[in-house]
Structures are given as C-alpha cells and as structure tokens.
Protein backbone atom coordinates (compact mmCIF):
# COMPACT_ATOMS: atom_id res chain seq x y z
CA UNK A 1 44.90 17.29 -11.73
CA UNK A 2 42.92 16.55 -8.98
CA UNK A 3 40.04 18.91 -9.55
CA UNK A 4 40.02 16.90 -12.89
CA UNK A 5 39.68 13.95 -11.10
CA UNK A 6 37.13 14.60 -9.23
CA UNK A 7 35.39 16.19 -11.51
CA UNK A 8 35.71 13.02 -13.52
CA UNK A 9 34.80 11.06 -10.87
CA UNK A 10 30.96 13.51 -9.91
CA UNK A 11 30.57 12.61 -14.07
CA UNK A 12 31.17 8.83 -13.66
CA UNK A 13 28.95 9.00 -10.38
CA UNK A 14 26.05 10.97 -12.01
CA UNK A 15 26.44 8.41 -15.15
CA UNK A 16 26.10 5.18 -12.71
CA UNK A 17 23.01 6.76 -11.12
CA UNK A 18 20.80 7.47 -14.01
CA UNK A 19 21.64 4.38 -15.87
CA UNK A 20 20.42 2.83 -12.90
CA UNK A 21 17.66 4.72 -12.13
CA UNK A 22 16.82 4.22 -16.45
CA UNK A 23 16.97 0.71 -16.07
CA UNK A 24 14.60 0.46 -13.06
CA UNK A 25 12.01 3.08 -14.42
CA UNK A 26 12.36 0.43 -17.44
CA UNK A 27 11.56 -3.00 -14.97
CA UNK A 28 8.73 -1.22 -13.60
CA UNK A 29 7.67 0.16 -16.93
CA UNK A 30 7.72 -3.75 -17.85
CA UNK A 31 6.01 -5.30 -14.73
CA UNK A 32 3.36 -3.17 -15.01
CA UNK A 33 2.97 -3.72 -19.27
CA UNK A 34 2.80 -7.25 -18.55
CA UNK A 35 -0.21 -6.98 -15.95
CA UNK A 36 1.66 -5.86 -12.75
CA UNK A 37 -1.21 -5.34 -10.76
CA UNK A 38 -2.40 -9.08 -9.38
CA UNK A 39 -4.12 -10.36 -7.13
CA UNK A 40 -3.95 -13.60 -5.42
CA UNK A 41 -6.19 -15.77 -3.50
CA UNK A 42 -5.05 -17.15 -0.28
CA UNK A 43 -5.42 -21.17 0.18
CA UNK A 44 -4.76 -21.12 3.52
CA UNK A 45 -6.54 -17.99 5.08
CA UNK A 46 -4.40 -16.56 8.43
CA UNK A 47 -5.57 -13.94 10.43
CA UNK A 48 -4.25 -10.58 10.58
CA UNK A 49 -1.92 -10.04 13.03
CA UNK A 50 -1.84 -7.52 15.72
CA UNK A 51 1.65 -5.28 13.91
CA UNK A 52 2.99 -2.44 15.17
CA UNK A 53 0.67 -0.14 13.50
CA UNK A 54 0.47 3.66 14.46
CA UNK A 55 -2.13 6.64 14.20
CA UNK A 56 -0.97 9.60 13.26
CA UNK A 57 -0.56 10.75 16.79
CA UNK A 58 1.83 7.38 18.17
CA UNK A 59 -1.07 5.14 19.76
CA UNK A 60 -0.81 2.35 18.72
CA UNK A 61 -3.94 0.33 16.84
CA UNK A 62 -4.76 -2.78 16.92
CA UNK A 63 -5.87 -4.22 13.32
CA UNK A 64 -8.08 -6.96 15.02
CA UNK A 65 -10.49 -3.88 16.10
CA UNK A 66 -11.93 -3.99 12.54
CA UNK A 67 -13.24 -7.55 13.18
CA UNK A 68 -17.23 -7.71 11.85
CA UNK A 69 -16.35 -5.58 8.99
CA UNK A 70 -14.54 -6.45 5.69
CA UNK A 71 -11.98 -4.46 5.58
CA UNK A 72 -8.89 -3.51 2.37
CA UNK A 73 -5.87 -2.71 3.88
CA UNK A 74 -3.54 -0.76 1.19
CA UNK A 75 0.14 -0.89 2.22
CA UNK A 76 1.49 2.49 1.17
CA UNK A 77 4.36 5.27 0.78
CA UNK A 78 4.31 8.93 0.22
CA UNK A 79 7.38 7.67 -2.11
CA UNK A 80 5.80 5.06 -4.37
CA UNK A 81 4.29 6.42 -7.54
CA UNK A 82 2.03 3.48 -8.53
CA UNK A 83 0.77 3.75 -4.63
CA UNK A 84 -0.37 7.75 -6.09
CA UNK A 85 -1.66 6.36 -9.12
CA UNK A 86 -4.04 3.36 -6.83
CA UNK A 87 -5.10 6.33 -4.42
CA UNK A 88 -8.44 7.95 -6.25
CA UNK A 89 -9.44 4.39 -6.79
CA UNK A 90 -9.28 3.46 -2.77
CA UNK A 91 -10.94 7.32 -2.24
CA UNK A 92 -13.69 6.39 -4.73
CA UNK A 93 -14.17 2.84 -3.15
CA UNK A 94 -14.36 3.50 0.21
CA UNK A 95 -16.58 6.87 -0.45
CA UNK A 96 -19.01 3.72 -2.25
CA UNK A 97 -18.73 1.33 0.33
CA UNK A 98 -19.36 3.67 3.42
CA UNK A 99 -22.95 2.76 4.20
CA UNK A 100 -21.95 -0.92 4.31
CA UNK A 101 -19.81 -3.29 6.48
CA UNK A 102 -16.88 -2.29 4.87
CA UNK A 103 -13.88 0.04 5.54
CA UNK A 104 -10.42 0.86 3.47
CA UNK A 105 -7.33 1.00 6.27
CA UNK A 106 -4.41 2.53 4.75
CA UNK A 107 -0.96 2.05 6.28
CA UNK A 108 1.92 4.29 5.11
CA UNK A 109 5.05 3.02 5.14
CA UNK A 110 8.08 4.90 5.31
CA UNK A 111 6.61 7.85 4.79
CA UNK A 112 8.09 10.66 7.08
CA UNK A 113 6.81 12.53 9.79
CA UNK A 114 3.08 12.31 10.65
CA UNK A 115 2.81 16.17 9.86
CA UNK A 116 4.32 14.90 6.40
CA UNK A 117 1.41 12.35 6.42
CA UNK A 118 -1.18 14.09 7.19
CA UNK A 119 -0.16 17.05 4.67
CA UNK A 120 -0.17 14.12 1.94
CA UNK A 121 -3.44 12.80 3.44
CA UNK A 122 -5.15 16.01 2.75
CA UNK A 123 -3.58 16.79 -0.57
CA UNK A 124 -5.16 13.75 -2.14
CA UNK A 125 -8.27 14.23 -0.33
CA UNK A 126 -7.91 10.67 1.28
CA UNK A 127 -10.88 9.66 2.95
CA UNK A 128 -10.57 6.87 5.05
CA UNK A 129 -8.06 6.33 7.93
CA UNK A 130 -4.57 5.81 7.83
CA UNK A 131 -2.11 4.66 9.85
CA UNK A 132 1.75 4.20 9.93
CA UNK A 133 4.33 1.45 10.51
CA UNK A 134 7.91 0.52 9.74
CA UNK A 135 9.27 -1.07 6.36
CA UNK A 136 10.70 -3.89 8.83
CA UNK A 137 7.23 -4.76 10.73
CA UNK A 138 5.27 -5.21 7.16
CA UNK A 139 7.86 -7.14 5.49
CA UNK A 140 7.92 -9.79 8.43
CA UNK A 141 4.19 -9.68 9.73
CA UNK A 142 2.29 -9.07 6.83
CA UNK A 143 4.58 -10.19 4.13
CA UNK A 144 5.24 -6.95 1.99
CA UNK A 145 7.42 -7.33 -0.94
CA UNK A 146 6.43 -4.38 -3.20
CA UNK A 147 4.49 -1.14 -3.21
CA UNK A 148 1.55 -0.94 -3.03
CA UNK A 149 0.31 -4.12 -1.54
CA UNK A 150 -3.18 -4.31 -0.52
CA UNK A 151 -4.59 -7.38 1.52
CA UNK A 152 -8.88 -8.07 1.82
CA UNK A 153 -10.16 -8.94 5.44
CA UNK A 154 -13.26 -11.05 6.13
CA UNK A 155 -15.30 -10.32 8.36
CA UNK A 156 -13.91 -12.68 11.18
CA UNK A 157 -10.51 -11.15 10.77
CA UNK A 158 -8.80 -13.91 7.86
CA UNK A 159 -6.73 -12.45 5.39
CA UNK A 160 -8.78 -13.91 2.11
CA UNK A 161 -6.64 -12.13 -1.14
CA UNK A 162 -3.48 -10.42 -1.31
CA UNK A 163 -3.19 -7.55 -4.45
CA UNK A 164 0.11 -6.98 -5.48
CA UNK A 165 0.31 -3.21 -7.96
CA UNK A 166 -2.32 -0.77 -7.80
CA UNK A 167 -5.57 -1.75 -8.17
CA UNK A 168 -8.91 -0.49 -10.13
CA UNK A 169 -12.47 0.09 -7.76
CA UNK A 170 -13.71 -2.35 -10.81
CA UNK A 171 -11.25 -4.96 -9.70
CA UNK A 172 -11.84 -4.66 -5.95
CA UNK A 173 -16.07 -4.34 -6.08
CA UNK A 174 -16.45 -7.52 -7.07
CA UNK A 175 -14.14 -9.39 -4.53
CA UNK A 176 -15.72 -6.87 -2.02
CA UNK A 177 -19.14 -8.18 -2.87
CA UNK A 178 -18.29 -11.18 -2.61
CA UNK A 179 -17.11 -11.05 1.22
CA UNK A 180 -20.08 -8.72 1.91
CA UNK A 181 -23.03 -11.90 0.59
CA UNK A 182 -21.55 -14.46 2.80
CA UNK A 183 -23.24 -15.07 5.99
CA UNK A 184 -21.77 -13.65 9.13
C-alpha cells in the first residue's frame, strides 16, 4: 500500500512539474511573440556602479575602468536559452566594432564554476571578455529582472539604454553609432 502511494505520489510530483514547466515554456513562448526583446531609453542617465564583478580567476574588476569607451554590457547565464540565442549576435558585434571605441563586457550570472565558464566561453567562440557576479549583486546594483539584460555605456561612464530579451547586431549598430558621433 505504501509502495502504491508513493508511487502515486513520484506520478502526481512528475505531473505538477511539467505542467509547470509547460506553462512557463508557454509565457516565454508569449513574451517573446509579442516583441520580448525591448529596449528602453533611460531619462535620467546614472552611472554604472562599481558591483562586485569577477574575472574568471576571482580579481575583482572595476566596471568604471571602461570609462572613454562605449561599452554593451550583456547580463548573462550558461542557463538562459534566449541569453544562447543573443550570443552570435554580441560575437558578431563586437568582432565589428573592435577597431573603434567600443567594447561588449559580458557578465555571467549564476553560471557555475569559472572552469564551467570558460568551457562555455570557448564553445560559443565568445570573443570579448567576460566576467562573473552573483544573481543578488545585479538585481540590486544594476537592476536585473530577466535574462538576458543588456545595458549601453557612454563614454563618460552613464548608463544611456537598458535592453530587456536578446537582441539583433541590427538593433544594437544603430544605438552604438549613435554614442560613437557624439563628441567626447
């Protein structure tokens, strides 16, 4: 009776989980069929703040060493399949922005180990550098509410558009551009 039972209960359990796991593959299937990817500009420009962000090796690195240079920082997890899907786009725009003023930061997330990162890093043949924090430090410092998240950096360190989904190199180029023509 009790083997039936919990045998009964594994069934229930397994049931729960995929209609969960159905019903959030169907939200996400919906948020990004209605235009999921955004982008937003901010009114009130802040300037990124000095997180807890790691290299791969624990030193720590200080965002505000990327002043001069417009930079995209892409928010990121080994985890998140729309962040796999944005990936090529980041490789391709940072391979076409190189001999400019520009650079693409990524920062993974929750991601493991940094052996698990960099095994990641060099399976998608990611080509700029990438860094790693906590879910907690993003969330409060840099206001992360959804994978990925990508923020653009003027020059003089203000945060001037948040992107919320993954984003297209068509998409980014132009706000890029933009940054890059204004006078230092």
């Amino acid at each position: 009776m009790e083997n039936q039972r919990s045998g009964l209960d594994r069934q229930r359990h397994w049931m729960r989980t995929r209609y969960v796991t159905g019903m959030l593959c169907g939200i996400m299937l919906m948020v990004n069929l209605m235009g999921g990817a955004r982008a937003a500009d901010v009114r009130q420009w802040t300037v990124v703040p000095d997180a807890a962000i790691y290299d791969l090796d624990g030193a720590p690195v200080a965002l505000s060493d990327f002043n001069g240079k417009v930079v995209l920082i892409n928010f990121w997890g080994t985890w998140c399949v729309p962040c796999l899907q944005e990936i090529p786009e980041l490789v391709q725009l940072s391979h076409q922005f190189t001999a400019q003023q520009m650079n693409v930061v990524g920062i993974a997330v929750e991601s493991g180990t940094p052996q698990t990162i960099r095994t990641f890093i060099a399976k998608q043949g990611m080509n700029y550098p990438i860094f790693m924090s906590e879910l907690n430090v993003v969330k409060a410092q840099f206001q992360v509410v959804g994978f990925p998240t990508s923020l653009l950096i003027d020059r003089q360190g203000g945060i001037r558009k948040r992107y919320f989904g993954p984003q297209t190199v068509e998409q980014l180029t132009q706000d890029i551009q933009h940054l890059l023509a204004l006078p230092q």
